[in-house]
C-alpha atoms as a PDB file:
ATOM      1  CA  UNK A   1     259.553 245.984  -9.867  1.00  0.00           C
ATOM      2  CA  UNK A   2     261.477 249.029  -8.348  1.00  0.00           C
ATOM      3  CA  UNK A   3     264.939 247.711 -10.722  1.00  0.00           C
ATOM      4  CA  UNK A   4     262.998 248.276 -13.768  1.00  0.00           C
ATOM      5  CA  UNK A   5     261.637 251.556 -12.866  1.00  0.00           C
ATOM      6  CA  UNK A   6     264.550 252.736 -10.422  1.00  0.00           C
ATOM      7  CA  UNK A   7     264.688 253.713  -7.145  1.00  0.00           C
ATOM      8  CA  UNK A   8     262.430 256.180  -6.010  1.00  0.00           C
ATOM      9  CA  UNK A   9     263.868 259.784  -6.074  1.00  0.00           C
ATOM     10  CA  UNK A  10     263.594 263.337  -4.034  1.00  0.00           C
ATOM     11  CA  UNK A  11     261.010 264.454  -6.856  1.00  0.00           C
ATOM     12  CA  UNK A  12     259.339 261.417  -6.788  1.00  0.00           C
ATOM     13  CA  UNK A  13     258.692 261.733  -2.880  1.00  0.00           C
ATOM     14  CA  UNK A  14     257.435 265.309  -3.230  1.00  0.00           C
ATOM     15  CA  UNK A  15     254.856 264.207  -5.907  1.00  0.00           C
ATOM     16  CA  UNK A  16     253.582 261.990  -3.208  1.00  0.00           C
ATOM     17  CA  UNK A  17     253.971 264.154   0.108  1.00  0.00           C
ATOM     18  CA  UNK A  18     251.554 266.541  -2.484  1.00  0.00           C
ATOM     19  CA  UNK A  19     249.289 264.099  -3.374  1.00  0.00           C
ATOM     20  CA  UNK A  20     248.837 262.825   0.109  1.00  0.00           C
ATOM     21  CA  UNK A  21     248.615 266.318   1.397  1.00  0.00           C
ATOM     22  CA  UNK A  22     245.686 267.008  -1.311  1.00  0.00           C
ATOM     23  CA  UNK A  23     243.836 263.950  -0.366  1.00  0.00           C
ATOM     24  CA  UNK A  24     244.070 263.502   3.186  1.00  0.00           C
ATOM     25  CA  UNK A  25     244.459 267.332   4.115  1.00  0.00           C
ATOM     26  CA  UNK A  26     247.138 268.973   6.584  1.00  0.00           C
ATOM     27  CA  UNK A  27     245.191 268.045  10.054  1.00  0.00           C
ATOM     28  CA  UNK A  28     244.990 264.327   8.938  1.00  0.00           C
ATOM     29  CA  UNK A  29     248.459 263.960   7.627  1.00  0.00           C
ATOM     30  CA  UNK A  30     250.540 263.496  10.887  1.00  0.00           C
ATOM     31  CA  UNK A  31     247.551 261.069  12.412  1.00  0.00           C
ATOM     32  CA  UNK A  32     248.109 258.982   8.958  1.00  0.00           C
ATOM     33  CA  UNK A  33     251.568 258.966   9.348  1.00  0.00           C
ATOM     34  CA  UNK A  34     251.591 257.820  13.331  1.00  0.00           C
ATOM     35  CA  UNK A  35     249.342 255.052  12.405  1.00  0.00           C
ATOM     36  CA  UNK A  36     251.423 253.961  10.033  1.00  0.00           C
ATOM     37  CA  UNK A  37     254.238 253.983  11.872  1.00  0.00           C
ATOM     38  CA  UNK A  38     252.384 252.221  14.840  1.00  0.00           C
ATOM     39  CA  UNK A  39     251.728 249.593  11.934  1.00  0.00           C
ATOM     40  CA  UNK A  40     255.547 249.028  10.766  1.00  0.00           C
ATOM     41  CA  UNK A  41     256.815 248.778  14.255  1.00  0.00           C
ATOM     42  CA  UNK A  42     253.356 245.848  14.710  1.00  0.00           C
ATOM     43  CA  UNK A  43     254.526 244.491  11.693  1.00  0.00           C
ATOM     44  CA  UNK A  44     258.633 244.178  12.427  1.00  0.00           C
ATOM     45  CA  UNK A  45     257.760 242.821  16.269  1.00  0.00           C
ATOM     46  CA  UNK A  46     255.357 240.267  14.633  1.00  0.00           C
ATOM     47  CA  UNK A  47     257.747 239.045  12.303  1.00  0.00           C
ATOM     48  CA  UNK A  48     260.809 238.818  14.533  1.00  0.00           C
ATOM     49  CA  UNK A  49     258.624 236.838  17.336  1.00  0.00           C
ATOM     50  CA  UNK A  50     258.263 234.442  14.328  1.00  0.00           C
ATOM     51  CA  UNK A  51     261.833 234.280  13.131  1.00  0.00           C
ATOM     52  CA  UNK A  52     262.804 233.376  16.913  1.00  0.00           C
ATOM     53  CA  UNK A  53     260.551 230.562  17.384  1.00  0.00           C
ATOM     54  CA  UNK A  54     260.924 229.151  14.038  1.00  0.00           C
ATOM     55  CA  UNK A  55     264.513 229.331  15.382  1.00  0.00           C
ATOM     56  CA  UNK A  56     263.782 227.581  18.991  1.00  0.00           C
ATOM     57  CA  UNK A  57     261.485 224.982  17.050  1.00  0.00           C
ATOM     58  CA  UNK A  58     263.813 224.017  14.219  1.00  0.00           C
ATOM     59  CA  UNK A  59     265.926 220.693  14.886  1.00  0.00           C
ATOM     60  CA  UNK A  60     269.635 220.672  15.121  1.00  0.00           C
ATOM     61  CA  UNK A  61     271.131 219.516  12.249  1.00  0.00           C
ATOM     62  CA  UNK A  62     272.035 215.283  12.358  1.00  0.00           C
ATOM     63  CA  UNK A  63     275.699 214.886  12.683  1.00  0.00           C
ATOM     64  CA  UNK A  64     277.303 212.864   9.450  1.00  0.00           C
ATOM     65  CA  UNK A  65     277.569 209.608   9.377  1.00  0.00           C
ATOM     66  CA  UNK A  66     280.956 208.441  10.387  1.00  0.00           C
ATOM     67  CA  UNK A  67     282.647 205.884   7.800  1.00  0.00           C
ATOM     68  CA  UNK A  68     284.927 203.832   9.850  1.00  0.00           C
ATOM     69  CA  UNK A  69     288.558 203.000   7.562  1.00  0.00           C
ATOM     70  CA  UNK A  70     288.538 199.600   6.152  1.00  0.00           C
ATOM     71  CA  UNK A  71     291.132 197.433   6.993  1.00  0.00           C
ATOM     72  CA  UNK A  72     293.285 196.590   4.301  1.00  0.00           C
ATOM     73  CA  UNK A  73     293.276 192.375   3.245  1.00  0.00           C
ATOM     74  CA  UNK A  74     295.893 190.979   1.644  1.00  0.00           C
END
């Protein structure tokens, strides 16, 4: 959705650092934002555990079947 609209500017970020500010208030701001963080780090460990052992569980691939050369009959 961000393509059609564009990516999100400095002006755009102020508007929201403002709004944020105006609903959460300056003492709950930084808590809000080291929770969040907290959360993205949870999130990227949690994901890369599951890359890894979809990695360890997945099969190696088959090798091809090998086509032996036909002899040639006269």
């Amino acid at each position: 959705m961000l393509g059609i609209v564009g990516p999100i500017g400095m002006p755009e970020l102020i508007i929201i650092l403002v709004v944020a500010l105006v609903i959460f208030g300056p003492k709950r701001l930084p808590e809000l934002g080291r929770s969040l963080g907290k959360g993205i780090k949870e999130f990227k460990n949690s994901t890369s555990e599951l890359t890894e052992h979809l990695k360890e569980e997945e099969p190696a691939p088959a090798a091809p079947p090998t086509v032996d050369k036909a002899e040639k009959v006269e």
